[in-house]
N, C-alpha and C. Protein backbone atom coordinates (compact mmCIF):
# COMPACT_ATOMS: atom_id res chain seq x y z
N UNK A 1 7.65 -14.71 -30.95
CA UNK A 1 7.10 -14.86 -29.64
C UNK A 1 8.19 -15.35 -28.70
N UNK A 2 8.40 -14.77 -27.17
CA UNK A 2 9.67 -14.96 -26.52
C UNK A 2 8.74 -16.23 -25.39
N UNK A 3 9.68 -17.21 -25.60
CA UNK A 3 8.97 -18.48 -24.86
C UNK A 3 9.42 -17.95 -23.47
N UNK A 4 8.57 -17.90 -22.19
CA UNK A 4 8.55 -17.86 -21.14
C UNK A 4 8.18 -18.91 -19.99
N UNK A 5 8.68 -19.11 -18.99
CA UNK A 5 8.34 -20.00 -18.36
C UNK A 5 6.83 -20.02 -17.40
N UNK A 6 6.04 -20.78 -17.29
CA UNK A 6 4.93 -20.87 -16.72
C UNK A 6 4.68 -20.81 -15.09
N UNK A 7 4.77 -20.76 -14.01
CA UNK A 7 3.94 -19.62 -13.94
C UNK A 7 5.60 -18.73 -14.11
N UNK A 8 5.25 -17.55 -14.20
CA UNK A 8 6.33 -16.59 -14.31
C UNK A 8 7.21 -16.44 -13.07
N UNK A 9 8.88 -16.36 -13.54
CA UNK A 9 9.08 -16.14 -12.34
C UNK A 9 10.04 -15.13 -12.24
N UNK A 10 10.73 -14.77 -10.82
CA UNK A 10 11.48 -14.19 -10.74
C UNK A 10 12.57 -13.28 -11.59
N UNK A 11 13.20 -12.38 -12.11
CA UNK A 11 14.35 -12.31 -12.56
C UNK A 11 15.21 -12.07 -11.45
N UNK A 12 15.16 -12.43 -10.05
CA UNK A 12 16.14 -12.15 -9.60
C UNK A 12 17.00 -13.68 -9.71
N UNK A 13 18.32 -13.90 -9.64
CA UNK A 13 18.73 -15.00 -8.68
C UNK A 13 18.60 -15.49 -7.42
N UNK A 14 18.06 -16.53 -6.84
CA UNK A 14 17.61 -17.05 -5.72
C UNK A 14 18.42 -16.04 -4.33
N UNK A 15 20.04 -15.64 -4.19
CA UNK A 15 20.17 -15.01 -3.75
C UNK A 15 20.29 -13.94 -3.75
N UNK A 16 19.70 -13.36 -4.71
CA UNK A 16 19.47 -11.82 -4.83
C UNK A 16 18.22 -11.94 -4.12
N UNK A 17 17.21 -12.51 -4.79
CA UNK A 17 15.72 -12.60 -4.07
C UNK A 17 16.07 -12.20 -2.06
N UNK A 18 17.24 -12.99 -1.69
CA UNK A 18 17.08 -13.16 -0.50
C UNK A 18 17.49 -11.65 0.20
N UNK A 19 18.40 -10.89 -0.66
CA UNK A 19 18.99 -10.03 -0.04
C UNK A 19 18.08 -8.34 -0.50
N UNK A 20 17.24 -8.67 -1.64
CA UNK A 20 16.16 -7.44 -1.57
C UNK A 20 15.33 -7.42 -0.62
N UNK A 21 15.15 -8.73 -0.22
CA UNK A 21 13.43 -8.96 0.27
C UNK A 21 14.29 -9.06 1.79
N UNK A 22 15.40 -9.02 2.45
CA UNK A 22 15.54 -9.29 3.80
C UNK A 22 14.84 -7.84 4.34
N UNK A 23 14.69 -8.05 5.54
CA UNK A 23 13.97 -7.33 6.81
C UNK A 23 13.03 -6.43 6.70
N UNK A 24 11.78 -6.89 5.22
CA UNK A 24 11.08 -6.26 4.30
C UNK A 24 9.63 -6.20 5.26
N UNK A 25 9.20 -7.76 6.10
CA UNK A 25 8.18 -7.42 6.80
C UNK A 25 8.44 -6.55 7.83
N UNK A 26 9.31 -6.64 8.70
CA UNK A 26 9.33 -5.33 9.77
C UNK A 26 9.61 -4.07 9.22
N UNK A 27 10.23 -3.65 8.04
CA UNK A 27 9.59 -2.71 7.48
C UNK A 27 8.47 -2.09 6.63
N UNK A 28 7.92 -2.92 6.56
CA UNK A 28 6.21 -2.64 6.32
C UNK A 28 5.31 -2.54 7.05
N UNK A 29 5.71 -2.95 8.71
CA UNK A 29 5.37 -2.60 9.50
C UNK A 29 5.61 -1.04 9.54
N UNK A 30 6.46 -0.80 10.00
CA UNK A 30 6.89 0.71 10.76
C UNK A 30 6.52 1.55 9.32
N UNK A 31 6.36 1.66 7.88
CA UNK A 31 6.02 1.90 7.08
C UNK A 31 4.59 2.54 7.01
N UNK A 32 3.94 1.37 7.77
CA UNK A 32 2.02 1.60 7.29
C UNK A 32 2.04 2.55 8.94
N UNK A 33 3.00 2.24 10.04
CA UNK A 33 2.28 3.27 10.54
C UNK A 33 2.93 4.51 10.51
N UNK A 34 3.78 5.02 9.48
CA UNK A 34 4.00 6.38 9.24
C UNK A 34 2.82 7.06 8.64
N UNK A 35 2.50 5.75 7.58
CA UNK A 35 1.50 6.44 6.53
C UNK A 35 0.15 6.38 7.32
N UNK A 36 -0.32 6.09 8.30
CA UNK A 36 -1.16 6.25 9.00
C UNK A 36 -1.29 7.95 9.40
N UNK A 37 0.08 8.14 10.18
CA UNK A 37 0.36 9.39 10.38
C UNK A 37 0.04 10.17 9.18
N UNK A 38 0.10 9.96 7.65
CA UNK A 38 0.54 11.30 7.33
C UNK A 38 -1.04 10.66 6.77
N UNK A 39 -1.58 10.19 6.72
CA UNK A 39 -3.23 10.24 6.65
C UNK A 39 -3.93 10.63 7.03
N UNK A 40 -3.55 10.53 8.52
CA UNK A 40 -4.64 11.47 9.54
C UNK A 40 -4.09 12.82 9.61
N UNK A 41 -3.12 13.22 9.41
CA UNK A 41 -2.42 14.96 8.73
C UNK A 41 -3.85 15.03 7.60
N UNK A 42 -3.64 14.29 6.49
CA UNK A 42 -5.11 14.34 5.69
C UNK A 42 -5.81 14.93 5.98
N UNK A 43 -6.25 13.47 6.96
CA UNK A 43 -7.83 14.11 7.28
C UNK A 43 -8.52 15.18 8.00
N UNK A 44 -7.26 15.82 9.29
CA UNK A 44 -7.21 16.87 9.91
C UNK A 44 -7.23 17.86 8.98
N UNK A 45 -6.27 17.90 7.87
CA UNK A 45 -6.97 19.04 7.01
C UNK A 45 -8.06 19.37 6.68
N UNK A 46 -8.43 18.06 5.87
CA UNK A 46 -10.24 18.18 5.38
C UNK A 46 -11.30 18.79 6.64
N UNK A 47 -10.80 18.35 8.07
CA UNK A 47 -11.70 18.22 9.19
C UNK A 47 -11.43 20.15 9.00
N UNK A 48 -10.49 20.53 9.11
CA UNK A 48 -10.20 22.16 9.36
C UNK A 48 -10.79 22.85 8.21
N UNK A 49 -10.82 22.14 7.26
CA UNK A 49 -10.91 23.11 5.84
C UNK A 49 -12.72 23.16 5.83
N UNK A 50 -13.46 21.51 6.43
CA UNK A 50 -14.74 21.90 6.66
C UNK A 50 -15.28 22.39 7.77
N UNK A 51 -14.56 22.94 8.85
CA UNK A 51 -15.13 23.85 9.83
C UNK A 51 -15.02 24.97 9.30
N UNK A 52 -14.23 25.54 8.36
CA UNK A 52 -13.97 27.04 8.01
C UNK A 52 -15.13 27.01 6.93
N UNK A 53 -15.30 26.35 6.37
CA UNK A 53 -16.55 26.03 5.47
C UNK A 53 -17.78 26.72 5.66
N UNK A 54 -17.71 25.87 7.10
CA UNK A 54 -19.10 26.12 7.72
C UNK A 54 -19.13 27.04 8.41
N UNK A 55 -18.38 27.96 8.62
CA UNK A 55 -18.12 28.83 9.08
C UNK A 55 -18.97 30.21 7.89
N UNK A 56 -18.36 30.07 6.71
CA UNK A 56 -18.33 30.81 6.02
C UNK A 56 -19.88 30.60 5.19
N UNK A 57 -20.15 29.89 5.50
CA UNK A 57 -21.97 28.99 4.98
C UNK A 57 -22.72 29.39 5.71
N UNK A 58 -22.19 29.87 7.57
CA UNK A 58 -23.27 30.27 8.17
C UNK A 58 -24.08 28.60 8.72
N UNK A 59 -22.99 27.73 8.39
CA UNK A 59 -23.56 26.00 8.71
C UNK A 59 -23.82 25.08 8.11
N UNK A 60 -24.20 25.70 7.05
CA UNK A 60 -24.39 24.82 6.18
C UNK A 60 -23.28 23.98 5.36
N UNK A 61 -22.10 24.27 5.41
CA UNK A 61 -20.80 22.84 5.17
C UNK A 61 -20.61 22.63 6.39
N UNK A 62 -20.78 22.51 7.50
CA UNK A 62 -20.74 21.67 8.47
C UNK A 62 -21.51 20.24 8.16
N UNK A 63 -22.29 20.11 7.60
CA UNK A 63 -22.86 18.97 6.73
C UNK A 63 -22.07 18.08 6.11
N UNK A 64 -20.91 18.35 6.10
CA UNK A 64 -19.97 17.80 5.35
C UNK A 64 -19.06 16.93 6.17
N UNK A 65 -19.19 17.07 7.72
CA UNK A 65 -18.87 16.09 8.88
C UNK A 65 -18.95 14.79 8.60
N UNK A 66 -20.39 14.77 8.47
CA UNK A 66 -21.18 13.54 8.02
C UNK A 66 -20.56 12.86 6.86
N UNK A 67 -19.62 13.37 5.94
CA UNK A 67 -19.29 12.32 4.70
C UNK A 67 -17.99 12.43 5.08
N UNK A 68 -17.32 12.97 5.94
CA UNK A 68 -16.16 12.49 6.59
C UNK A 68 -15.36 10.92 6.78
N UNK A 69 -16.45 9.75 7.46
CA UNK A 69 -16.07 8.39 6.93
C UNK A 69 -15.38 8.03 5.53
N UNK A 70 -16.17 8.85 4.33
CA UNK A 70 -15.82 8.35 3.30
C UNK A 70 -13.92 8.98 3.21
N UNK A 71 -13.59 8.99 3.95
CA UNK A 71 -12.35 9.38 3.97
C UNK A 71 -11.56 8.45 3.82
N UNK A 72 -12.43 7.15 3.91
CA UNK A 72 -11.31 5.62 3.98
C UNK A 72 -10.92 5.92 2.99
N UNK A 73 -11.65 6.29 1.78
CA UNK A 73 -11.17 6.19 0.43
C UNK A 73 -9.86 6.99 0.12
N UNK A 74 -9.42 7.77 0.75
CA UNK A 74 -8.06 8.47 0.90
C UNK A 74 -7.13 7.58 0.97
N UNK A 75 -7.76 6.34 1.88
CA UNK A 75 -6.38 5.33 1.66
C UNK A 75 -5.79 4.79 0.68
N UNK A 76 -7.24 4.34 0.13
CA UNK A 76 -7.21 3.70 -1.27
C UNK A 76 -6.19 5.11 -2.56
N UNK A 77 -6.65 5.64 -2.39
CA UNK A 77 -6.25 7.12 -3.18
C UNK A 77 -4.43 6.72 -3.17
N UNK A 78 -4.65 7.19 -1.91
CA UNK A 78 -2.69 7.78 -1.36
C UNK A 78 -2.13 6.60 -2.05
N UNK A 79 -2.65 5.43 -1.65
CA UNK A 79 -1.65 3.98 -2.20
C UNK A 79 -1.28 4.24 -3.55
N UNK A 80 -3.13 4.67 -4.41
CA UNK A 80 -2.51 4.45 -6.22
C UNK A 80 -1.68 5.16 -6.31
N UNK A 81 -1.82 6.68 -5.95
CA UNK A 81 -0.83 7.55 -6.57
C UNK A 81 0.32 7.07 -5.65
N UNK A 82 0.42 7.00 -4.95
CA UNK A 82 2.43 6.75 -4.37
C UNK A 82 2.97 5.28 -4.77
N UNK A 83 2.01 4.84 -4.69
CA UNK A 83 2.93 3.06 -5.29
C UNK A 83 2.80 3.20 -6.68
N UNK A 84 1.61 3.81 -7.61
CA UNK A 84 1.37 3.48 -9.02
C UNK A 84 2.31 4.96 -9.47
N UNK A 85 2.68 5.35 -8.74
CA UNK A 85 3.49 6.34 -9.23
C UNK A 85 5.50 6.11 -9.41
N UNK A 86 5.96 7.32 -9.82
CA UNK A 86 7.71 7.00 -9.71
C UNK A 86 8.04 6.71 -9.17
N UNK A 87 7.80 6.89 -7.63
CA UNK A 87 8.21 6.59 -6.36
C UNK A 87 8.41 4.77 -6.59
N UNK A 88 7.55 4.33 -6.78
CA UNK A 88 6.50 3.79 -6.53
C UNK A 88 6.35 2.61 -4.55
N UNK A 89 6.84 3.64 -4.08
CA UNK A 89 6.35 3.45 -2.36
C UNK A 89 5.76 4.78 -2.01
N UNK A 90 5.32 4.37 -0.55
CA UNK A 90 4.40 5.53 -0.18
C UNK A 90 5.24 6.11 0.32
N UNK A 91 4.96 7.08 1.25
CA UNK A 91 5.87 7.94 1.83
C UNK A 91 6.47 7.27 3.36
N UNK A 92 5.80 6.64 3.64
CA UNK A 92 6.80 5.37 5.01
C UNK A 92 7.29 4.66 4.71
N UNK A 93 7.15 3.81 3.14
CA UNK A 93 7.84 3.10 2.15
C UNK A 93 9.49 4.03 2.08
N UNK A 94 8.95 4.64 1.59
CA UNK A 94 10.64 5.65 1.52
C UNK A 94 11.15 5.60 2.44
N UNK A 95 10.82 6.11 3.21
CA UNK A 95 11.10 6.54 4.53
C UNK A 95 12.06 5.30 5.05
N UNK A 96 11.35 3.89 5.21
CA UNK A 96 11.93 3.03 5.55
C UNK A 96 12.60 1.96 4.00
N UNK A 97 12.88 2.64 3.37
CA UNK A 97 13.72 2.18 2.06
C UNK A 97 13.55 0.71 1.66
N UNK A 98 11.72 0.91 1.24
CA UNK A 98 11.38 0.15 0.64
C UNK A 98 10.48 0.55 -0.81
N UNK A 99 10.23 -0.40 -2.11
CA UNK A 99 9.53 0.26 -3.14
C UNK A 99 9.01 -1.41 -3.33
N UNK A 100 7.62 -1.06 -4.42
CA UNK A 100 6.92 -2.27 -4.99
C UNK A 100 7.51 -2.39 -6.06
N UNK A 101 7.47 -3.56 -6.41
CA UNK A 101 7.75 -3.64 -8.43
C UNK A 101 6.82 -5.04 -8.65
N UNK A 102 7.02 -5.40 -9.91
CA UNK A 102 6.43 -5.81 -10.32
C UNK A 102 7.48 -7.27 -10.42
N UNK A 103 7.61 -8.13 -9.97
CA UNK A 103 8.41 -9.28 -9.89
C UNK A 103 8.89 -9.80 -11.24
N UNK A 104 8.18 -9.79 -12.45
CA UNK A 104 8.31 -10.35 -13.23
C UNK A 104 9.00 -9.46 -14.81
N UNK A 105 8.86 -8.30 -14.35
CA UNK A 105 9.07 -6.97 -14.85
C UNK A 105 10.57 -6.35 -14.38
N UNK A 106 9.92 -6.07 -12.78
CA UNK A 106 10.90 -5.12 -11.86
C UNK A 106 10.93 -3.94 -12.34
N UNK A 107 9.83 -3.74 -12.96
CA UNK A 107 8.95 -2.08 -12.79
C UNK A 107 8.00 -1.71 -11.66
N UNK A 108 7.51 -0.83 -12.08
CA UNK A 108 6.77 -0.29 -11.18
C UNK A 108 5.42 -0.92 -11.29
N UNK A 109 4.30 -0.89 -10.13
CA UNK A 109 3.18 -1.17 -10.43
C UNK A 109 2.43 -0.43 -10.97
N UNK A 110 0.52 -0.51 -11.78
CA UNK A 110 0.26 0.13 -12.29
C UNK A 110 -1.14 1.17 -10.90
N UNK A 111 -1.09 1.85 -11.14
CA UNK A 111 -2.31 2.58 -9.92
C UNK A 111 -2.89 2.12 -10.03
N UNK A 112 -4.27 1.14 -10.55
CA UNK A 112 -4.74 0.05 -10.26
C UNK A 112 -4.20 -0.96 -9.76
N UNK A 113 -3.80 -1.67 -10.23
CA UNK A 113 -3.08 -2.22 -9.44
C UNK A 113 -2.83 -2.16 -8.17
N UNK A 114 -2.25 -1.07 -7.47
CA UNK A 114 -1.74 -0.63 -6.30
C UNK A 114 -3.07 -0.04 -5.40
N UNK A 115 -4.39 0.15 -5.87
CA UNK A 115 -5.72 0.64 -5.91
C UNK A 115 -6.33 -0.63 -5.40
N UNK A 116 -6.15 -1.75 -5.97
CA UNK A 116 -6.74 -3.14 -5.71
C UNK A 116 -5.64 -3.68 -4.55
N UNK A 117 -4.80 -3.64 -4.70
CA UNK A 117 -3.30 -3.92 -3.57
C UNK A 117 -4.18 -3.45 -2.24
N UNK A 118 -3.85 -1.94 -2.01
CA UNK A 118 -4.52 -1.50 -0.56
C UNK A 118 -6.15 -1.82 -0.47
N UNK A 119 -6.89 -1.84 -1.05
CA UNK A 119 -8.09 -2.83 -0.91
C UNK A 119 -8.62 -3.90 -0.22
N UNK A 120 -7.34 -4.81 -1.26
CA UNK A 120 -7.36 -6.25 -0.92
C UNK A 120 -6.64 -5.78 1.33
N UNK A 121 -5.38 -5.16 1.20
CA UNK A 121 -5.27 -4.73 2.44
C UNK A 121 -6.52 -4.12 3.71
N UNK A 122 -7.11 -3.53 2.99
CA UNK A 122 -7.97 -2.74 3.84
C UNK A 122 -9.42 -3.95 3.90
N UNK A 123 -9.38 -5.02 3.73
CA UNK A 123 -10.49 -5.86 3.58
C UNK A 123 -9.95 -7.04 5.22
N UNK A 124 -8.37 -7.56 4.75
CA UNK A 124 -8.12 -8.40 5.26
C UNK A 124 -7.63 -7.62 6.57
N UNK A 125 -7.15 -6.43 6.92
CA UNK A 125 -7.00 -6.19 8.05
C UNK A 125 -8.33 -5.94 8.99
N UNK A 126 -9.94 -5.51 8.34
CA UNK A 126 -10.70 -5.42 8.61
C UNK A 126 -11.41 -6.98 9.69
N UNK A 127 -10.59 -8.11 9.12
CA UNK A 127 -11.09 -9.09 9.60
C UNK A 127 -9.52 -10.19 10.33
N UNK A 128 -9.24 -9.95 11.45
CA UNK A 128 -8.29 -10.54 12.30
C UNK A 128 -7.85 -11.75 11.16
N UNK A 129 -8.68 -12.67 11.36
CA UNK A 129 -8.26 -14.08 11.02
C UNK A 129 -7.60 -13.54 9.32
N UNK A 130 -8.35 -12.88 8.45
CA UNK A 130 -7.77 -13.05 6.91
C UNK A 130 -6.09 -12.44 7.13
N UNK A 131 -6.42 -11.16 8.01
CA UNK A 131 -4.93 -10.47 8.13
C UNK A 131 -3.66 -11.37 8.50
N UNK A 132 -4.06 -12.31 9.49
CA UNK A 132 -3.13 -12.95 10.23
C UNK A 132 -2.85 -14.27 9.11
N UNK A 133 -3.74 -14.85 8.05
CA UNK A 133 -3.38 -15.78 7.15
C UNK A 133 -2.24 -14.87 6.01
N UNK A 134 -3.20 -13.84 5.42
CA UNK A 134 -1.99 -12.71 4.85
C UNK A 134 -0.64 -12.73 5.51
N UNK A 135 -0.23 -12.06 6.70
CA UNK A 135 0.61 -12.08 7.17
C UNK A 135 1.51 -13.51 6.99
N UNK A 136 1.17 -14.05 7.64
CA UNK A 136 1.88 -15.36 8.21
C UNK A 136 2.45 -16.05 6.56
N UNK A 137 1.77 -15.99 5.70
CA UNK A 137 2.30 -16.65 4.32
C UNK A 137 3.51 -15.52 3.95
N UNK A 138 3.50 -14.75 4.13
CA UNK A 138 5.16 -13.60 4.10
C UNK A 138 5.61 -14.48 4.79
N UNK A 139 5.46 -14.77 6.35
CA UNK A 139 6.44 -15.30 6.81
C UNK A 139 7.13 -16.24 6.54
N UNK A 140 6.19 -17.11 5.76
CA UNK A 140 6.79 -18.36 5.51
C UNK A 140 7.37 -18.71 3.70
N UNK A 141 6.59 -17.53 2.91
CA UNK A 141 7.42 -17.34 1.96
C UNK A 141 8.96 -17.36 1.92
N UNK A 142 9.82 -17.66 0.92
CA UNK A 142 11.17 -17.10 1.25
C UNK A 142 11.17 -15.62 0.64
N UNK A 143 10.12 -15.27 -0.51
CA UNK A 143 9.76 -13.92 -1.22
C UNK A 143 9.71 -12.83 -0.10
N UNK A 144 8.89 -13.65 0.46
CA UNK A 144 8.44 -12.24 1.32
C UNK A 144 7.06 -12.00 1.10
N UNK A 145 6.62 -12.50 0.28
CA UNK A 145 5.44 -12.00 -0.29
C UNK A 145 4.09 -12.24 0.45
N UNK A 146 3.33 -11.37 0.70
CA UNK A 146 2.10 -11.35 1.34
C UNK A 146 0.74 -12.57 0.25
N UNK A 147 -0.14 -12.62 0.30
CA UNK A 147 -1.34 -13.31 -0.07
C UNK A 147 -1.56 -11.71 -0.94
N UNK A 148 -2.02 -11.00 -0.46
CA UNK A 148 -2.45 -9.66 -1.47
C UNK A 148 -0.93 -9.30 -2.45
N UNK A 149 -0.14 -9.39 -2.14
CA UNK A 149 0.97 -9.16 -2.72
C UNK A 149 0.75 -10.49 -4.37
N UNK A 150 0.86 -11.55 -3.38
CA UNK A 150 0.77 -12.75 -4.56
C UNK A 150 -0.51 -12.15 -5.79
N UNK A 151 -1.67 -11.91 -4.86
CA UNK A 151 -3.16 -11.85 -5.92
C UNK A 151 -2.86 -10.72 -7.03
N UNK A 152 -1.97 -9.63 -6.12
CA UNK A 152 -1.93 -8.08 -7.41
C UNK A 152 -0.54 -8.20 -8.20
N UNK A 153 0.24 -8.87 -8.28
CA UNK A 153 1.57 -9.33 -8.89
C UNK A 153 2.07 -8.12 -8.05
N UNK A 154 2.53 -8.17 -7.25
CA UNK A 154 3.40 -7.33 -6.65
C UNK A 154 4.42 -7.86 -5.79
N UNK A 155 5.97 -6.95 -5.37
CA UNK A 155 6.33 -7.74 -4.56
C UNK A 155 7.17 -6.23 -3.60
N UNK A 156 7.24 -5.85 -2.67
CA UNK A 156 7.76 -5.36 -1.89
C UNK A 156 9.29 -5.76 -2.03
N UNK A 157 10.14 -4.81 -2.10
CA UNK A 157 11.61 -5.17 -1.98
C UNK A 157 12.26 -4.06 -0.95
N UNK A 158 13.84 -3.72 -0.73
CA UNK A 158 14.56 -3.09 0.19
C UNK A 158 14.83 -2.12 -1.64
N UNK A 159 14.66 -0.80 -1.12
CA UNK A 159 15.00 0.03 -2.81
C UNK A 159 16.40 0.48 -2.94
């Protein structure tokens, strides 16, 4: 059995920590709103693919408007597969040359994982005050690390 230290920590060195994780929140900013963009590309598909639908139904998949909301769940989706995947960032993650790992590992996360990650996200941005406690503990981390970041063992780095 390999004795480990309690709570688990880092394998980086204190200044390595500093130099993955620098200018990691303003790029998670400009990040989520790429992937915003290529979400609503998404959903514009689905929106086109069920007018031709209904087109071809004579109206009847036009019905399918209506379960359109459930489209949040696309968010949840896109996260597992692009963070729980090789990549493991989304596609504004790349973009702005960042990936998740697993702090204690420095693998990748698992799609659950990354499934419960944007969740826990899509809960606390839903409500001002949780987002802005989320937020603000990055700031004051030296990690970087968000409150949802801390809960799913995850940690955002520069890739």
């Amino acid at each position: 059995m390999v004795n480990r230290p309690y709570p688990p920590t880092l394998n980086y060195p204190s200044y390595e920590v500093d130099r993955v994780t620098e200018g990691v929140i303003s790029r998670r900013f400009w990040a989520y709103l790429i992937d915003l963009v290529v979400i609503a590309l998404w959903v514009v598909l689905i929106s086109i693919g069920i007018f031709f639908l209904g087109i071809i139904t004579l109206g009847l998949g036009w019905g399918l408007f209506f379960a359109l909301p459930l489209t949040a769940l696309i968010f949840i989706v896109y996260n597992a597969v692009t963070i729980g995947g090789a990549a493991q960032a989304t596609v504004g993650m790349r973009y702005m040359g960042l990936r998740v790992i697993d702090p204690r590992t420095g693998r990748g996360p698992s799609p659950l994982s990354a499934a419960v990650h944007a969740l826990f996200f899509y809960v606390a941005i839903s409500t001002f005050l949780l987002w802005a406690c989320d937020v603000f503990v990055g700031f004051v981390r030296d990690d970087r690390r968000f409150i949802r970041d801390l809960l799913t063992g995850m940690m955002v780095v520069r890739a």
